[in-house]
Structure formats: C-alpha cells, structure tokens
C-alpha atoms as a PDB file:
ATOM      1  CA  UNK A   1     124.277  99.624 161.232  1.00  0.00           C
ATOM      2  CA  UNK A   2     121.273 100.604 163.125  1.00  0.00           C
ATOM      3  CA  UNK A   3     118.058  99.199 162.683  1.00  0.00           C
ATOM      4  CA  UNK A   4     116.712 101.763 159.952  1.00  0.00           C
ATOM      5  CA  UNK A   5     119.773 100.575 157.838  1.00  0.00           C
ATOM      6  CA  UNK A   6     119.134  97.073 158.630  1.00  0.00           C
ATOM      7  CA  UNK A   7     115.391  96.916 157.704  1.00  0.00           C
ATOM      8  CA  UNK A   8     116.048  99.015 153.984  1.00  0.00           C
ATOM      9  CA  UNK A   9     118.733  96.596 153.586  1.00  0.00           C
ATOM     10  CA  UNK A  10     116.512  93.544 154.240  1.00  0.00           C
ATOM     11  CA  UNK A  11     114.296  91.355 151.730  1.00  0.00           C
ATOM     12  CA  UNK A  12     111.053  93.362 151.593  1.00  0.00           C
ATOM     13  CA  UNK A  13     109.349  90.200 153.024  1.00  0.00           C
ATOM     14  CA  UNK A  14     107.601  90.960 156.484  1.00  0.00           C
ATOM     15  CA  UNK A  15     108.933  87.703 157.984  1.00  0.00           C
ATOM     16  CA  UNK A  16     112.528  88.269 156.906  1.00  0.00           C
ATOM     17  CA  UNK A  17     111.602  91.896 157.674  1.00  0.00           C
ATOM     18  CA  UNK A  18     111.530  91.525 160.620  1.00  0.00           C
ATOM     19  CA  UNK A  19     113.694  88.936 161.376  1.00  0.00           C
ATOM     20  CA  UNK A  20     116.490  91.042 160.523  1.00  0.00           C
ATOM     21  CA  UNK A  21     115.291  93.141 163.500  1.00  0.00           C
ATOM     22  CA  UNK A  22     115.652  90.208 165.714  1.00  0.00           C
ATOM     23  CA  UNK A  23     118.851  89.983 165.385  1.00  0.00           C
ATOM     24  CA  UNK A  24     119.608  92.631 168.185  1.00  0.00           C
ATOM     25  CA  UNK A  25     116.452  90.918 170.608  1.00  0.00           C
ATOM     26  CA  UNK A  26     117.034  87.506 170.607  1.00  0.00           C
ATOM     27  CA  UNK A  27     119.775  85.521 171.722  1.00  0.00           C
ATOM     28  CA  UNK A  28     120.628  82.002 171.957  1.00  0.00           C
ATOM     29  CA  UNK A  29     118.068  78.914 171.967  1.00  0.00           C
ATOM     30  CA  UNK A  30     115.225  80.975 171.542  1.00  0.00           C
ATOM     31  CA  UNK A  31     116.867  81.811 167.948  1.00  0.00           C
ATOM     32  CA  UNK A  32     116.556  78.037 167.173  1.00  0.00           C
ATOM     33  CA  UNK A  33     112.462  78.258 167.798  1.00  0.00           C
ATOM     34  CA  UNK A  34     112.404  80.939 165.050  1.00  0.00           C
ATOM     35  CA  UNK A  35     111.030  79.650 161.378  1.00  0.00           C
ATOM     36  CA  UNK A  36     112.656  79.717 158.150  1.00  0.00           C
ATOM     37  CA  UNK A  37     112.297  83.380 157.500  1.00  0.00           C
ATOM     38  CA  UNK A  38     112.900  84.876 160.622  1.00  0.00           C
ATOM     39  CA  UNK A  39     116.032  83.270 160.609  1.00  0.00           C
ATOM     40  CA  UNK A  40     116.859  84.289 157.429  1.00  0.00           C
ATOM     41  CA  UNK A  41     116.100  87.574 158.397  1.00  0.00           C
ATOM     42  CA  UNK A  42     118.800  86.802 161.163  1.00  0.00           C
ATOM     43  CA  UNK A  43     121.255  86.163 159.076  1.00  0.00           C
ATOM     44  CA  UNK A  44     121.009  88.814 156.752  1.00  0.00           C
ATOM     45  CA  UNK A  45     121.270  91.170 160.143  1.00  0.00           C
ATOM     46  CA  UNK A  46     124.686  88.939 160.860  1.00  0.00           C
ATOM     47  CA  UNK A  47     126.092  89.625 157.297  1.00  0.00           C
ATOM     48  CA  UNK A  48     125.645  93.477 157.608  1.00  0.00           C
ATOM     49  CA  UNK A  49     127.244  93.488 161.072  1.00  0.00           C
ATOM     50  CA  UNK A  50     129.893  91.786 159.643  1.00  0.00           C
ATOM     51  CA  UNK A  51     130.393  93.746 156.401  1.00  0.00           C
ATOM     52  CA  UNK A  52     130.166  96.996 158.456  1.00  0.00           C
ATOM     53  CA  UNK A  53     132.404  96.196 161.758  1.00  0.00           C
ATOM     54  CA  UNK A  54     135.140  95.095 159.204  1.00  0.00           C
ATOM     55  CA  UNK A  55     135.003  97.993 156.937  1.00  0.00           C
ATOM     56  CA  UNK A  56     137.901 100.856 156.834  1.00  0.00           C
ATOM     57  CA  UNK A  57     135.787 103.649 156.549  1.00  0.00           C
ATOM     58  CA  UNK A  58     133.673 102.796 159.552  1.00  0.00           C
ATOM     59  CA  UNK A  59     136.611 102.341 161.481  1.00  0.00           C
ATOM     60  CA  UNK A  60     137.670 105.754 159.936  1.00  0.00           C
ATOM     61  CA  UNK A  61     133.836 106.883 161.524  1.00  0.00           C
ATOM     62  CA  UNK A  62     134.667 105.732 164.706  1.00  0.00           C
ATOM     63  CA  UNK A  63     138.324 107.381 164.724  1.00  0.00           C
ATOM     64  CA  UNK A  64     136.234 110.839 164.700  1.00  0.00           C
ATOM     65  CA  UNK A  65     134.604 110.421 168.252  1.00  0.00           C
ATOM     66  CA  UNK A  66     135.440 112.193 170.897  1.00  0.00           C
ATOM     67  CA  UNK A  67     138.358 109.882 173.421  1.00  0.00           C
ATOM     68  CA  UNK A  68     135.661 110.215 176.022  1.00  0.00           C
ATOM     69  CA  UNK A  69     133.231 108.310 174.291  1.00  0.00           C
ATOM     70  CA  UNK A  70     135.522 106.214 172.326  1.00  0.00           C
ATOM     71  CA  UNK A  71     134.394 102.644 173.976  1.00  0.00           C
ATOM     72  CA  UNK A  72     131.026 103.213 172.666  1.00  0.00           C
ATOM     73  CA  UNK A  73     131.991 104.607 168.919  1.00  0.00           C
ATOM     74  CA  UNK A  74     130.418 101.419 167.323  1.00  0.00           C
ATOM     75  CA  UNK A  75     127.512 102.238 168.809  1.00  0.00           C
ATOM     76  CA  UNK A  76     127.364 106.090 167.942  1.00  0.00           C
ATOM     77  CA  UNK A  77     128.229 105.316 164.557  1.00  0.00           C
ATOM     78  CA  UNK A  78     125.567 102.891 164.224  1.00  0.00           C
ATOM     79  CA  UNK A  79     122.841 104.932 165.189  1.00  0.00           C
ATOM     80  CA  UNK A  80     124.412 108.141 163.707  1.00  0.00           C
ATOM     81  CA  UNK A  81     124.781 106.585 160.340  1.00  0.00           C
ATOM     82  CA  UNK A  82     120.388 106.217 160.862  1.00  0.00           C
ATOM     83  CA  UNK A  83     120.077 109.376 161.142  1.00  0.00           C
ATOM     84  CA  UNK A  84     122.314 109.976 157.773  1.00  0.00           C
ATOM     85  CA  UNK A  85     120.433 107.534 155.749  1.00  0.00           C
ATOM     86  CA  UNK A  86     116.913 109.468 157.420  1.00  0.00           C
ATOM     87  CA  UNK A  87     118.097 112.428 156.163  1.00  0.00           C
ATOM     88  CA  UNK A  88     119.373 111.308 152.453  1.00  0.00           C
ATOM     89  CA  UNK A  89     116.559 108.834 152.138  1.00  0.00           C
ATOM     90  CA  UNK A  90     115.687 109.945 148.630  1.00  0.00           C
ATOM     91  CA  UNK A  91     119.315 108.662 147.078  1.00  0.00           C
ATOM     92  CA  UNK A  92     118.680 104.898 148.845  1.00  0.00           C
ATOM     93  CA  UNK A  93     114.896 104.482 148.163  1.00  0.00           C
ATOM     94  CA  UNK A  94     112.012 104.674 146.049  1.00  0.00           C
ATOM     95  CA  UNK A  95     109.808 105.508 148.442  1.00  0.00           C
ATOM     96  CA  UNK A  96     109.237 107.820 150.713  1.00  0.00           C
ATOM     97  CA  UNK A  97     110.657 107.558 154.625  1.00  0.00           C
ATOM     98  CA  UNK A  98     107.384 108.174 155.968  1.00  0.00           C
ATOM     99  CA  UNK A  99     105.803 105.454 153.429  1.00  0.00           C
ATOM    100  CA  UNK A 100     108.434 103.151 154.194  1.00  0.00           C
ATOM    101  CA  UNK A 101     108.232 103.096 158.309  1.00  0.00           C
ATOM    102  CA  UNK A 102     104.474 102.839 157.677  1.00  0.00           C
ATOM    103  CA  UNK A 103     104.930  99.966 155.144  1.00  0.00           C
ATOM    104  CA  UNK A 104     106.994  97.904 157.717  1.00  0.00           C
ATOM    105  CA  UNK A 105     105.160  98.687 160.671  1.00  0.00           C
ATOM    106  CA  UNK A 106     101.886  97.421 159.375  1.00  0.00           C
ATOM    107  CA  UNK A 107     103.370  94.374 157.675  1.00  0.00           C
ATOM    108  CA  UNK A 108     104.313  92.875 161.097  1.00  0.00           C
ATOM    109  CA  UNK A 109     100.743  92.988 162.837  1.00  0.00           C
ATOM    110  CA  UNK A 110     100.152  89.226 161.853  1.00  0.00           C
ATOM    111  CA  UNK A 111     103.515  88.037 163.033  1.00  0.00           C
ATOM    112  CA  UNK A 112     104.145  89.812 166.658  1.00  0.00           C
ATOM    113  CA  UNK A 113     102.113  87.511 168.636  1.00  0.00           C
ATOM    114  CA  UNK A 114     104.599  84.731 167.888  1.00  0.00           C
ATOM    115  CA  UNK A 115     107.721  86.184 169.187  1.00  0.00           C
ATOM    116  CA  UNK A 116     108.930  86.036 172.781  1.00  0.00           C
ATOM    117  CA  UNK A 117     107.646  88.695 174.885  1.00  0.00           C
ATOM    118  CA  UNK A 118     110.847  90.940 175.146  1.00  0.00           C
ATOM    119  CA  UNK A 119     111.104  91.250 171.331  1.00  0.00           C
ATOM    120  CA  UNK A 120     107.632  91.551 171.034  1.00  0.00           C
ATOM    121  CA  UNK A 121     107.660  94.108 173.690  1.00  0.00           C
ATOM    122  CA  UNK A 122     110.516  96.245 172.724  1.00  0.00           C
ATOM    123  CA  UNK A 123     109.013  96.095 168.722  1.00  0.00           C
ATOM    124  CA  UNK A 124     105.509  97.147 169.941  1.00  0.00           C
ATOM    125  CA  UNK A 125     107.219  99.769 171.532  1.00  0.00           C
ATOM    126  CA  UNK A 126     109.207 100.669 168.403  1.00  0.00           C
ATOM    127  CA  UNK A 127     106.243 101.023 166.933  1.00  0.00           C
ATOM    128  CA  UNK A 128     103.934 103.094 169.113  1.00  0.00           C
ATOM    129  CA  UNK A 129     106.693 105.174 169.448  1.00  0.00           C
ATOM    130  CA  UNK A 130     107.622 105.892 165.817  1.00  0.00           C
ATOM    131  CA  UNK A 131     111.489 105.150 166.677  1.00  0.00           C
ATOM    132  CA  UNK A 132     112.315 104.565 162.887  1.00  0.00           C
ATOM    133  CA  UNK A 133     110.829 107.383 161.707  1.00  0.00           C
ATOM    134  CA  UNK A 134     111.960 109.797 164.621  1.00  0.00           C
ATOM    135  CA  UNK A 135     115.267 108.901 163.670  1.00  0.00           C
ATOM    136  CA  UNK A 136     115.490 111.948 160.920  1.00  0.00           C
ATOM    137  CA  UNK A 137     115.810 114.945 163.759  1.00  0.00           C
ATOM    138  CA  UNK A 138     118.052 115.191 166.761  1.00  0.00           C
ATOM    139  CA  UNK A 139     115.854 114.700 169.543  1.00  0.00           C
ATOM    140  CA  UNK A 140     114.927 110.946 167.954  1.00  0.00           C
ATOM    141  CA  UNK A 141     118.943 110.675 168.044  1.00  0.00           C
ATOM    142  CA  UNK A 142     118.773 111.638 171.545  1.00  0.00           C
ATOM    143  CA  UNK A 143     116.022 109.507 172.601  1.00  0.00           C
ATOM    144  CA  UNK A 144     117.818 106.527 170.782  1.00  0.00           C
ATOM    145  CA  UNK A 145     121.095 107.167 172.759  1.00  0.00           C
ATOM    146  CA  UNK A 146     119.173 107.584 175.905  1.00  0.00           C
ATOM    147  CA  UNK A 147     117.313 103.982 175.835  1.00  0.00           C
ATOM    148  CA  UNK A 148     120.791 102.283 175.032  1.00  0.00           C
ATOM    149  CA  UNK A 149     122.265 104.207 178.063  1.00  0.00           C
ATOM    150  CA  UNK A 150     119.137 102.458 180.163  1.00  0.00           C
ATOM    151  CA  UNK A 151     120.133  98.931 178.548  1.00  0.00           C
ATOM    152  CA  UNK A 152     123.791  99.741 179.281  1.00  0.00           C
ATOM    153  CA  UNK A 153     123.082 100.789 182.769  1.00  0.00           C
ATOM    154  CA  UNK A 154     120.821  97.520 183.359  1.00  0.00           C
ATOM    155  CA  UNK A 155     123.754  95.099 182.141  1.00  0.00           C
ATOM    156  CA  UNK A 156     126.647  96.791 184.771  1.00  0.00           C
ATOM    157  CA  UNK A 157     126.740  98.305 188.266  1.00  0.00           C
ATOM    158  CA  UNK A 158     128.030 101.489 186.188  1.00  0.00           C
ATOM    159  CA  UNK A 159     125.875 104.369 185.379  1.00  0.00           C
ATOM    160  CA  UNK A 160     126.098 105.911 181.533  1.00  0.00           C
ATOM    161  CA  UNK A 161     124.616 108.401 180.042  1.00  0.00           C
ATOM    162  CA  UNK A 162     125.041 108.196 176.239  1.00  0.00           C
ATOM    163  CA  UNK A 163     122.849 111.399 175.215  1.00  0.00           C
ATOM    164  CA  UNK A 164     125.383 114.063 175.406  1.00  0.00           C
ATOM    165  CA  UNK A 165     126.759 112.244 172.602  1.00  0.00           C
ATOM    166  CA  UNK A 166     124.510 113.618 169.925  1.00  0.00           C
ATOM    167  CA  UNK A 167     127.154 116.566 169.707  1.00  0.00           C
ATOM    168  CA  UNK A 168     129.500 114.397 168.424  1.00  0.00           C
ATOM    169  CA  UNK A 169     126.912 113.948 165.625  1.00  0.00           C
ATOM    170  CA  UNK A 170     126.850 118.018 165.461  1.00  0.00           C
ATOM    171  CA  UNK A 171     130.008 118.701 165.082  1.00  0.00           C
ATOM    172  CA  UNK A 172     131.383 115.840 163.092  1.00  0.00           C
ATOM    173  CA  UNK A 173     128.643 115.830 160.372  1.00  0.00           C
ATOM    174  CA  UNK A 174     129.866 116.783 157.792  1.00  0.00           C
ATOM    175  CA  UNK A 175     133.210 114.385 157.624  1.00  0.00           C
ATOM    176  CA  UNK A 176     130.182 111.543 158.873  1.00  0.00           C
ATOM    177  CA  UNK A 177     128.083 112.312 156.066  1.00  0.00           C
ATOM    178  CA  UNK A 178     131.001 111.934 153.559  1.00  0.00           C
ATOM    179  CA  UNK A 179     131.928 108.347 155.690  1.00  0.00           C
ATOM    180  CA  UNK A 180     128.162 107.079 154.833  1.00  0.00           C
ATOM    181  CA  UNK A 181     127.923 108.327 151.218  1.00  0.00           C
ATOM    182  CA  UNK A 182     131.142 106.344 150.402  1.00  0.00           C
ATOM    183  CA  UNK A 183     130.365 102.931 152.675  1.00  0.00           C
ATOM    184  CA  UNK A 184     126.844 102.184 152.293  1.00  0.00           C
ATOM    185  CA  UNK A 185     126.668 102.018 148.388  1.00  0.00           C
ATOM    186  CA  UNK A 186     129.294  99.136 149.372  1.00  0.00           C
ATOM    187  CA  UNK A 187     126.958  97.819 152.083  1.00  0.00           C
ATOM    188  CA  UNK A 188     124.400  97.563 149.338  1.00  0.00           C
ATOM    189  CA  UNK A 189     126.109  96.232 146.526  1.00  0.00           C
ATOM    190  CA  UNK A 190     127.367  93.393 149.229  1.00  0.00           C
ATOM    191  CA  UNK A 191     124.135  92.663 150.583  1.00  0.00           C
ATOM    192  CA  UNK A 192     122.258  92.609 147.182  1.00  0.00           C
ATOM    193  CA  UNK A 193     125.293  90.109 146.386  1.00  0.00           C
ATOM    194  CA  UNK A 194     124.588  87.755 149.914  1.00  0.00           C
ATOM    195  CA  UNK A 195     121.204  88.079 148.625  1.00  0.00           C
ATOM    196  CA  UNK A 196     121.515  86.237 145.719  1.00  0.00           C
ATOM    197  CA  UNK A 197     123.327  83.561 147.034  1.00  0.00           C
ATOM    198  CA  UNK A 198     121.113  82.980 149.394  1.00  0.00           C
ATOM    199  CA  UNK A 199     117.925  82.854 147.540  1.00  0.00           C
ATOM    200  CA  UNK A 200     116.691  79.656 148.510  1.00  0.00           C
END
C-alpha cells in the first residue's frame, strides 16, 4: 500500500502516525535512534507490506499491468490502490479526506524537527505539496509516478519514466476497483487484529 493507505490504517497517534510513514524513509541504524512510537509506527508499516505483498488478489492487481511495465506492478498497484481508497473514502472513514490529510498534517508539526533531514525533508515536502490529498485526481497520480521515476533514476545508471503509467490506471479501473473493494476490508480486519496484539 501507498502511504494514504498506510496512514488510515495506522493508530491515530501522531507519533505512530507518522512513524508508519517512516517506514519507506528510513533505513537501517538510523531506525534504531527512533523512540517507542515511531517504531511502532514502523512496524505497523512492515505488517501491511507484508499482509499486502502476500495477498492473492494483489497479485491478481498486478497480473493486470501492462508486460511493459510489469517489473514495477508493485509499485503501480501501490499507488493506484491510493487513488481508489481517495476516491471511495466515504466507505473506509468517518471523516472527511480533506479533514483527514489536514488532521495528520498538523499533528506532526511538534515532531519533524527530530527526524533525520531526508525524512524530514521529503515529509515537509509532502506536506507543502498536499501529496495525500492530491492523490484523488489523475494528475496527483501522475505527479506521484513521476517523483518515484526521479528516485528510480537516482538509484541506477538507467533512465525511467513511470508517468505514462497512469493509463494503466485508466483503462484497468474498473477490474482495480473491484481488486481494492475485496482486499482492503481484509487489510483492515488484519491490521485492527495486529493492533490488538500489539497494544502495549
């Protein structure tokens, strides 16, 4: 899941909030550094990456992208399953999107300064931006797919360009749509489960 998914799926506590987030931005030692919630949070992000990567009707997601792209389908599906949950927010919260992405951004302001400059960076970014909440129309999508093709491009001596990709979204939506209304009730009832057993 992408990070939408992972931050509706997270405690509502800022910390653990947020350290779900982290769990794409920090690698490593500096992970060690991080307090008790943060790396709760980072936990939590591990047990939906696991739940998801594992689960038959993601692969079944992934098995509807185009050959050409098919290296990066975890990816797509990831951030196309955001833009599924944007747009059928009302059947997964109580709240509003727009209250929710303006909940969450103003809950970290007291806990950026701590983090290592990338993360803190890339989240201040997020923020000024409005990534979460531009990620209920296409051109979010696009801008989404574009900044992974830049972090792509900086890890190899290849060049790729991820933002044609968003027609995949197009003209599969309908059989995606049907994917993410059958595996994220599942996602849900398994995190609300890890939850619990991980109260303390």
């Amino acid at each position: 899941m992408n990070w939408l998914a992972h931050l509706l799926l997270a405690e509502s506590d800022p910390e653990i909030r947020l350290g779900n987030l982290l769990g794409d931005l920090i690698k490593g030692k500096q992970r060690q550094a991080l307090n008790s919630n943060l790396q709760k949070g980072l936990k939590c992000h591990q047990a939906i990456d696991i739940f998801t990567d594992k689960h038959p009707i993601v692969k079944r997601s992934k098995q509807r992208i185009d050959l050409k792209y098919r290296r990066f389908s975890g990816i797509l599906i990831d951030v196309f399953y955001d833009y599924i949950l944007a747009n059928n927010w009302q059947y997964y919260s109580n709240i509003s999107l727009e209250e929710f992405v303006s909940t969450v951004y103003n809950s970290w302001d007291d806990y950026l300064p701590v983090l290592p400059v990338y993360p803190q960076g890339v989240i201040n970014r997020l923020i000024a931006e409005d990534w979460l909440g531009s990620y209920i129309n296409l051109v979010g999508i696009e801008q989404t797919l574009a900044r992974i093709s830049w972090r792509l491009n900086k890890r190899s001596d290849r060049q790729y360009d991820l933002t044609p990709a968003v027609q995949e979204l197009t003209t599969n939506y309908s059989e995606l749509e049907q994917d993410f209304k059958l595996f994220f009730p599942q996602l849900q009832f398994h995190i609300d489960d890890w939850h619990l057993m991980n109260k303390n």
